[in-house]
Protein backbone atom coordinates (compact mmCIF):
# COMPACT_ATOMS: atom_id res chain seq x y z
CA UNK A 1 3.45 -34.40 12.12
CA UNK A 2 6.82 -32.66 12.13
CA UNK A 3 7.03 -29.13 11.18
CA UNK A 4 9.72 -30.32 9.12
CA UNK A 5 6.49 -32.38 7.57
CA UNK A 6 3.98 -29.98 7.28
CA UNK A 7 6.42 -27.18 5.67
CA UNK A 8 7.47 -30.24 3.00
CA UNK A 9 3.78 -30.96 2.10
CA UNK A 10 2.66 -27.04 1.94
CA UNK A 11 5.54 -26.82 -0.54
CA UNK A 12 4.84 -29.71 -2.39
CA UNK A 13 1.32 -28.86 -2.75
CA UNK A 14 1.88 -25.21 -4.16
CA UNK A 15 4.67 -25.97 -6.46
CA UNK A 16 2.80 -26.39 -9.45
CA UNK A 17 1.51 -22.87 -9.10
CA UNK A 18 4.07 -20.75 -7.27
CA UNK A 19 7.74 -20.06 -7.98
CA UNK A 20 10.11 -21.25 -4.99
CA UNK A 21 10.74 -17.55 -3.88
CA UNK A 22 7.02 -16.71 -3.61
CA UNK A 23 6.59 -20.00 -1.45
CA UNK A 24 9.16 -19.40 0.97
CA UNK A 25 8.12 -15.77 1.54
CA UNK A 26 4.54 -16.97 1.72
CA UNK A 27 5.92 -19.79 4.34
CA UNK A 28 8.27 -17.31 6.62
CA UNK A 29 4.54 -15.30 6.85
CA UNK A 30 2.82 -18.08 7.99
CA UNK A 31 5.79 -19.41 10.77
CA UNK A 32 5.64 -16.06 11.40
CA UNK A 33 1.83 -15.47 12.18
CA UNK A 34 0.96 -18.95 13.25
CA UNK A 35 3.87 -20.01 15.51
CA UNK A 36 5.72 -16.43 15.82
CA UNK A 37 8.76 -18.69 14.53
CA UNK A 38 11.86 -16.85 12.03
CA UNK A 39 13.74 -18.78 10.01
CA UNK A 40 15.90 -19.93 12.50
CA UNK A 41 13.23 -20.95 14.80
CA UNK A 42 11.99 -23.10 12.27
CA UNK A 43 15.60 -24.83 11.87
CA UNK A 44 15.74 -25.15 15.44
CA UNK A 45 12.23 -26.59 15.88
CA UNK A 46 12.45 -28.62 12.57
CA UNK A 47 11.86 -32.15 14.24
CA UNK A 48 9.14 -31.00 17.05
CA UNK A 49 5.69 -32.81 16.73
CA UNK A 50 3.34 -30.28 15.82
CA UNK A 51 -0.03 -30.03 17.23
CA UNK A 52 -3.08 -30.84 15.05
CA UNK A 53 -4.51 -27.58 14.49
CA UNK A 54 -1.11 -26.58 12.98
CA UNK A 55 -1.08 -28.92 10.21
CA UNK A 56 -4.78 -28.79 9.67
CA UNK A 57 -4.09 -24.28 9.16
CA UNK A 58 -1.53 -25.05 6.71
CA UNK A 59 -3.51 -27.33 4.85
CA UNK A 60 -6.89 -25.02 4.80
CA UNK A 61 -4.16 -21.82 3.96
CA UNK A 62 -2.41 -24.25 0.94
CA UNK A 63 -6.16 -24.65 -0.54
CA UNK A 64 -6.88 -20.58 -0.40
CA UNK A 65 -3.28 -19.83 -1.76
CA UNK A 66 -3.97 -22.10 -4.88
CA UNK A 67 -7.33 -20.48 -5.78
CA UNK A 68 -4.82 -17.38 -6.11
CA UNK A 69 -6.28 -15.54 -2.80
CA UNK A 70 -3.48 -13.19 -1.35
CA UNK A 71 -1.30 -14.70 1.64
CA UNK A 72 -1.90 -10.91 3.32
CA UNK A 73 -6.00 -11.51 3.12
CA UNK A 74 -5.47 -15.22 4.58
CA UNK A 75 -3.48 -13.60 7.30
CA UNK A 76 -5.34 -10.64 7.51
CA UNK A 77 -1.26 -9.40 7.46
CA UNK A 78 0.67 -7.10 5.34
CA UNK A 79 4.10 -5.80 6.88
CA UNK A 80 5.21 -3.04 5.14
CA UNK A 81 7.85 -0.15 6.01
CA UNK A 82 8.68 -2.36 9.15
CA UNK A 83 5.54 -2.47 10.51
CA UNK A 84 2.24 -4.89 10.50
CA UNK A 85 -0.71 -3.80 9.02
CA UNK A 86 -4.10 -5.38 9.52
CA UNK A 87 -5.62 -5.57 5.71
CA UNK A 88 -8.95 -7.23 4.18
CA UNK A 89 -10.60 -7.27 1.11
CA UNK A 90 -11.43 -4.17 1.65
CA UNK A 91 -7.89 -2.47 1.31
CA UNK A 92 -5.47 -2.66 -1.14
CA UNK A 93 -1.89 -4.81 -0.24
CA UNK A 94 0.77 -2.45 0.42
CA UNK A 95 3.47 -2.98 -2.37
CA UNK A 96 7.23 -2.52 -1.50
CA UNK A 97 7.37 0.44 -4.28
CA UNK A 98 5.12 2.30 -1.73
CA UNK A 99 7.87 1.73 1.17
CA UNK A 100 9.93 4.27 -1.38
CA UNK A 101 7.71 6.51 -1.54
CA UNK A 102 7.63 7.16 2.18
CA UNK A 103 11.55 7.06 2.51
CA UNK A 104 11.74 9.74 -0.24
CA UNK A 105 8.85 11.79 1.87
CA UNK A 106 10.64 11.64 5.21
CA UNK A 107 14.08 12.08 3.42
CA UNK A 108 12.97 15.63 1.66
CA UNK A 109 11.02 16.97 4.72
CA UNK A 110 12.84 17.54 7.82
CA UNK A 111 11.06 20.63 9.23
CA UNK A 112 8.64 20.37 12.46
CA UNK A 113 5.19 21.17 12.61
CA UNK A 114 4.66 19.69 9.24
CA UNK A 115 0.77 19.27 7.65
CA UNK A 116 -0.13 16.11 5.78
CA UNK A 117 -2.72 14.82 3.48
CA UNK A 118 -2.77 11.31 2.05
CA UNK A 119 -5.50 10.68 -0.58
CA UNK A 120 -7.27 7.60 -0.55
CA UNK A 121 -5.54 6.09 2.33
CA UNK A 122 -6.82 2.47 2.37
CA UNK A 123 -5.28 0.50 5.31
CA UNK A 124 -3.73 3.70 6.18
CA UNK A 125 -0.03 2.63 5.60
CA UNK A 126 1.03 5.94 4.20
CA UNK A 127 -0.23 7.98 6.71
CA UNK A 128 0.63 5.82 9.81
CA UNK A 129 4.08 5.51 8.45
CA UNK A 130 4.49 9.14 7.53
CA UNK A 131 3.57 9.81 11.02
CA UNK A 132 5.82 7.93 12.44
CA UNK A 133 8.60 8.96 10.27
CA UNK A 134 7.96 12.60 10.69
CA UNK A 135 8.27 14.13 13.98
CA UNK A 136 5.89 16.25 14.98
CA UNK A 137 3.77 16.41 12.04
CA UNK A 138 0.01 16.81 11.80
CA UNK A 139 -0.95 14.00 9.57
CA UNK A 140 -4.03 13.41 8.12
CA UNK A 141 -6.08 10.95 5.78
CA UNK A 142 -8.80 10.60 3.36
CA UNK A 143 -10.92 7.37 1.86
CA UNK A 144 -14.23 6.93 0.22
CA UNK A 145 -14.74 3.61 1.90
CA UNK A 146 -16.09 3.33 5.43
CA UNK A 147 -14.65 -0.58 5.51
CA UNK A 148 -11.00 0.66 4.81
CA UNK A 149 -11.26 3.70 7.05
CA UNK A 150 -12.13 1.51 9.59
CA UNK A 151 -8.80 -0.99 8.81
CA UNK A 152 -7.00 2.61 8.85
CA UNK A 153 -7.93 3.43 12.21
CA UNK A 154 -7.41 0.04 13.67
CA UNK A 155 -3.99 -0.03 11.84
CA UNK A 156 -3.06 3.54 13.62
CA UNK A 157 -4.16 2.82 17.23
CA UNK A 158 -2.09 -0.27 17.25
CA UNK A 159 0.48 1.15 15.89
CA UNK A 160 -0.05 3.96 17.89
CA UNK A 161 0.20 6.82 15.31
CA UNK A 162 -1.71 10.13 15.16
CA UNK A 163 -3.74 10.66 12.57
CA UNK A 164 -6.49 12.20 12.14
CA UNK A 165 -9.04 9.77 9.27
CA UNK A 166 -12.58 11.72 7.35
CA UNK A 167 -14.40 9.93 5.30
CA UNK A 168 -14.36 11.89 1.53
CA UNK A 169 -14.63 11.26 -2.22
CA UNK A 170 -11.50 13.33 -3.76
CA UNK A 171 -13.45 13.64 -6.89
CA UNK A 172 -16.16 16.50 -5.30
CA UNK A 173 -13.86 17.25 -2.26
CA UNK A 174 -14.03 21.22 -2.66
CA UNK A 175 -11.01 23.01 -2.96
CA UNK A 176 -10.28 25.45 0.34
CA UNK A 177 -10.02 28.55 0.37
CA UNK A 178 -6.78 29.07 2.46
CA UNK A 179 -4.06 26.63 1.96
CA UNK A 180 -4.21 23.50 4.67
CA UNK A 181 -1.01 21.35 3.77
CA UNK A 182 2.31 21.45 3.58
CA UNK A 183 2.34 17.47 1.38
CA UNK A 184 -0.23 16.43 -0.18
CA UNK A 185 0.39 12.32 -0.87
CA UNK A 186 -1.45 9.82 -2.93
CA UNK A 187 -1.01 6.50 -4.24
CA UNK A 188 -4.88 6.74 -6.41
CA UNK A 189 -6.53 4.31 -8.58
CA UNK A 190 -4.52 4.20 -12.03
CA UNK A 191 -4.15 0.70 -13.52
CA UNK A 192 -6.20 1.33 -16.90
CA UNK A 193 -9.28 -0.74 -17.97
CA UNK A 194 -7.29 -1.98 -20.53
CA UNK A 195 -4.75 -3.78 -18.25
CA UNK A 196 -6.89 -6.06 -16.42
CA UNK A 197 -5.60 -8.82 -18.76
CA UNK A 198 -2.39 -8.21 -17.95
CA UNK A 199 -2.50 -8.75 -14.27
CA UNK A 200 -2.82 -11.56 -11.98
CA UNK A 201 -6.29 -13.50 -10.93
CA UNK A 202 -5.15 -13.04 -6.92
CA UNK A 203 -5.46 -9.17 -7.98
CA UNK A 204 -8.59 -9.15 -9.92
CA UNK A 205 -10.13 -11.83 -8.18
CA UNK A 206 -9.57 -10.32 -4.46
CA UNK A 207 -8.09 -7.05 -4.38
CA UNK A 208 -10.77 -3.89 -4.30
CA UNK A 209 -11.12 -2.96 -8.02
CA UNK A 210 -12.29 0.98 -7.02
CA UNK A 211 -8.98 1.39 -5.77
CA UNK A 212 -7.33 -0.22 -8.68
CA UNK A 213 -8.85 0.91 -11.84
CA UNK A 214 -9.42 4.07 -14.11
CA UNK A 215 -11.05 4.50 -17.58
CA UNK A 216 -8.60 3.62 -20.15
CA UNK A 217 -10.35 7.59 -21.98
CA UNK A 218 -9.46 9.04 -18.62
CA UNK A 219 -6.11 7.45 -17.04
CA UNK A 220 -5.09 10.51 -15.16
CA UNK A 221 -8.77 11.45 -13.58
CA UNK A 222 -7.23 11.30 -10.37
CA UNK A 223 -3.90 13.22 -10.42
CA UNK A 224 -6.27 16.03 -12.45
CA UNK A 225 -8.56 16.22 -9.65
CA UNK A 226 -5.68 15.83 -6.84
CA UNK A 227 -3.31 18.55 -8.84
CA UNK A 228 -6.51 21.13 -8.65
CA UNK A 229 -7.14 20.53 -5.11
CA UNK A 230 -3.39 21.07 -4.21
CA UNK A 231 -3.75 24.56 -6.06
CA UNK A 232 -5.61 25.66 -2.64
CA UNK A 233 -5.02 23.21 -0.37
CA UNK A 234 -1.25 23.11 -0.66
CA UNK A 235 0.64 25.92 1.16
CA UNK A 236 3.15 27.87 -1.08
CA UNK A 237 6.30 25.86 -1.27
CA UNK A 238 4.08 23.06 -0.45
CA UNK A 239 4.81 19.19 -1.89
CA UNK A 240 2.86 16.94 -4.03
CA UNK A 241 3.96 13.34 -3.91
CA UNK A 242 2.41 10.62 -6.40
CA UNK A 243 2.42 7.24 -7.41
CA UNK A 244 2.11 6.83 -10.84
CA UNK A 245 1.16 4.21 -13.28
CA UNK A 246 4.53 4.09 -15.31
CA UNK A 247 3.36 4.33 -18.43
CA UNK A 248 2.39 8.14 -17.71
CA UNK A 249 5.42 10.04 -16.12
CA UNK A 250 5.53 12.33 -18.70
CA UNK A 251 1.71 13.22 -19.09
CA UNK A 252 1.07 13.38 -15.88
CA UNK A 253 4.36 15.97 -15.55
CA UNK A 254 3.08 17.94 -17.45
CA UNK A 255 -0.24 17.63 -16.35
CA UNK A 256 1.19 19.23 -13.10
CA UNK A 257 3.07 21.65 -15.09
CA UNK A 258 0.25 22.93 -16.90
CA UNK A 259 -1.84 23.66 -13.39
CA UNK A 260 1.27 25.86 -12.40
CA UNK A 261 3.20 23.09 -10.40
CA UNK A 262 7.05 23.63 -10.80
CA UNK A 263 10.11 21.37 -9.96
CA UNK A 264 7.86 18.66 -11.38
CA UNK A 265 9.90 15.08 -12.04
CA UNK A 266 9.22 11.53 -12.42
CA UNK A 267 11.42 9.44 -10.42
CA UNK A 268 11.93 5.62 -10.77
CA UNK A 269 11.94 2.95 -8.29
CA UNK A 270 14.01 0.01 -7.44
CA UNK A 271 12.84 -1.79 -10.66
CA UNK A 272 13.67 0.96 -12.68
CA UNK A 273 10.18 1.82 -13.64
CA UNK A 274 8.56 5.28 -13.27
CA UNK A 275 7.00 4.93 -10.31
CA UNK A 276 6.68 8.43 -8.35
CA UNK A 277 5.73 12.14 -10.05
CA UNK A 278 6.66 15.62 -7.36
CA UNK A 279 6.06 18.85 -8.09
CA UNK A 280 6.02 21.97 -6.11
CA UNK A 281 3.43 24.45 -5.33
């Protein structure tokens, strides 16, 4: 078959359950990882004969994708603030709202010799980007999961980033005596219980639900427990970055507020939504 072939029929056979924009980012992945083809390469090589094994991976990946599992976990490949990052079932899927996030980081914090925490790292792609981003800084990373520490440190040493993974649960880390950090940095679990209906099956079917959810009597358990570790981990002057679930800018402001945090805001993203919360120790 042509790839011209193949690309028609793995279209074809995901249109009833995909909108044409998904599919073709889904498809540039897949030239991408399976021929290390662009666009252009594909329009050059439109008319080749393909070998067998080529079809037969985009017919197996066509059957995954419509049982809703994630094009990153087929491809064990997420690329995210212009990087590739190795993720599994194990990590979360790096969303583009999180590429802000580290643009606002490295925007705010020029100085040298900087100290960073990222809570609940995952496949690591705060950290490793934050330490590429920021020269010179001492970054390091958290996660309650062995599995996804192990992604994280696989994701820095190809990437060839410093940073320094423990294994911990943020929820009876103790807080230090002496401050340790200049940013603190988290991205937690804060989709509520009650929003599981709302959301997609290739989310609740495949993506890691401890990293996902909170109690819908609790939504903020993380940020409480982050915001009273900063109060001795972060140094004076210090900067707490969050992602938020958007419908909690305000509480979790003032959450912040109320544990002596100032210069606290909620700041949207692309989409307009309240996305991020800083404050200031």
């Amino acid at each position: 078959m042509t790839l011209t072939e193949i690309l028609h029929n793995f279209r074809h056979r995901l249109a009833s359950c995909y909108p044409p924009g998904e599919i073709n980012g889904m498809e540039m992945a897949m030239l991408d990882n399976l021929l290390n083809y662009s666009r252009v390469d594909a329009i050059l090589h439109a008319n080749d004969e393909m070998p067998t094994f080529i079809a037969e991976k985009f017919t197996t990946i066509a059957d995954r994708l419509l049982r809703h599992e994630p094009i990153q976990y087929i491809l064990g490949d997420a690329y995210f603030h212009g990087h590739h990052f190795r993720v599994t079932p194990a990590t979360l899927i790096p969303r583009p709202e999180t590429e802000e996030l580290i643009d606002m980081i490295a925007d705010e914090n020029t100085a040298a010799d900087l100290r960073v925490l990222d809570i609940g790292t995952g496949s690591g792609c705060i950290a490793i980007s934050l330490a590429i981003a920021l020269r010179f800084a001492e970054v390091s990373a958290i996660d309650i999961s062995p599995d996804a520490l192990a992604i994280a440190k696989e994701n820095a040493k190809k990437l060839k980033a410093r940073v320094i993974f423990r294994q911990a649960d943020i929820l009876t880390l103790p807080v230090p005596e002496t401050p340790c950090y200049d940013i603190i940095v988290s991205n937690p679990p804060y989709i509520t219980d009650s929003e599981r209906a709302e959301m997609d099956n290739n989310v609740l079917d495949y993506e890691p639900h401890p990293a996902l959810f909170v109690p819908d009597n609790d939504p903020l358990l993380f940020y409480r427990t982050i915001a009273q570790y900063a109060t001795g981990a972060l140094s004076p002057g210090g900067k707490l970055y969050f992602e938020i679930n958007s419908r909690f800018p305000q509480e979790t402001c003032k959450l912040l507020t109320d544990y002596g945090f100032t210069d606290t805001k909620a700041i949207n993203d692309y989409r307009g939504l309240p996305r991020f919360v800083t404050a200031t120790r």
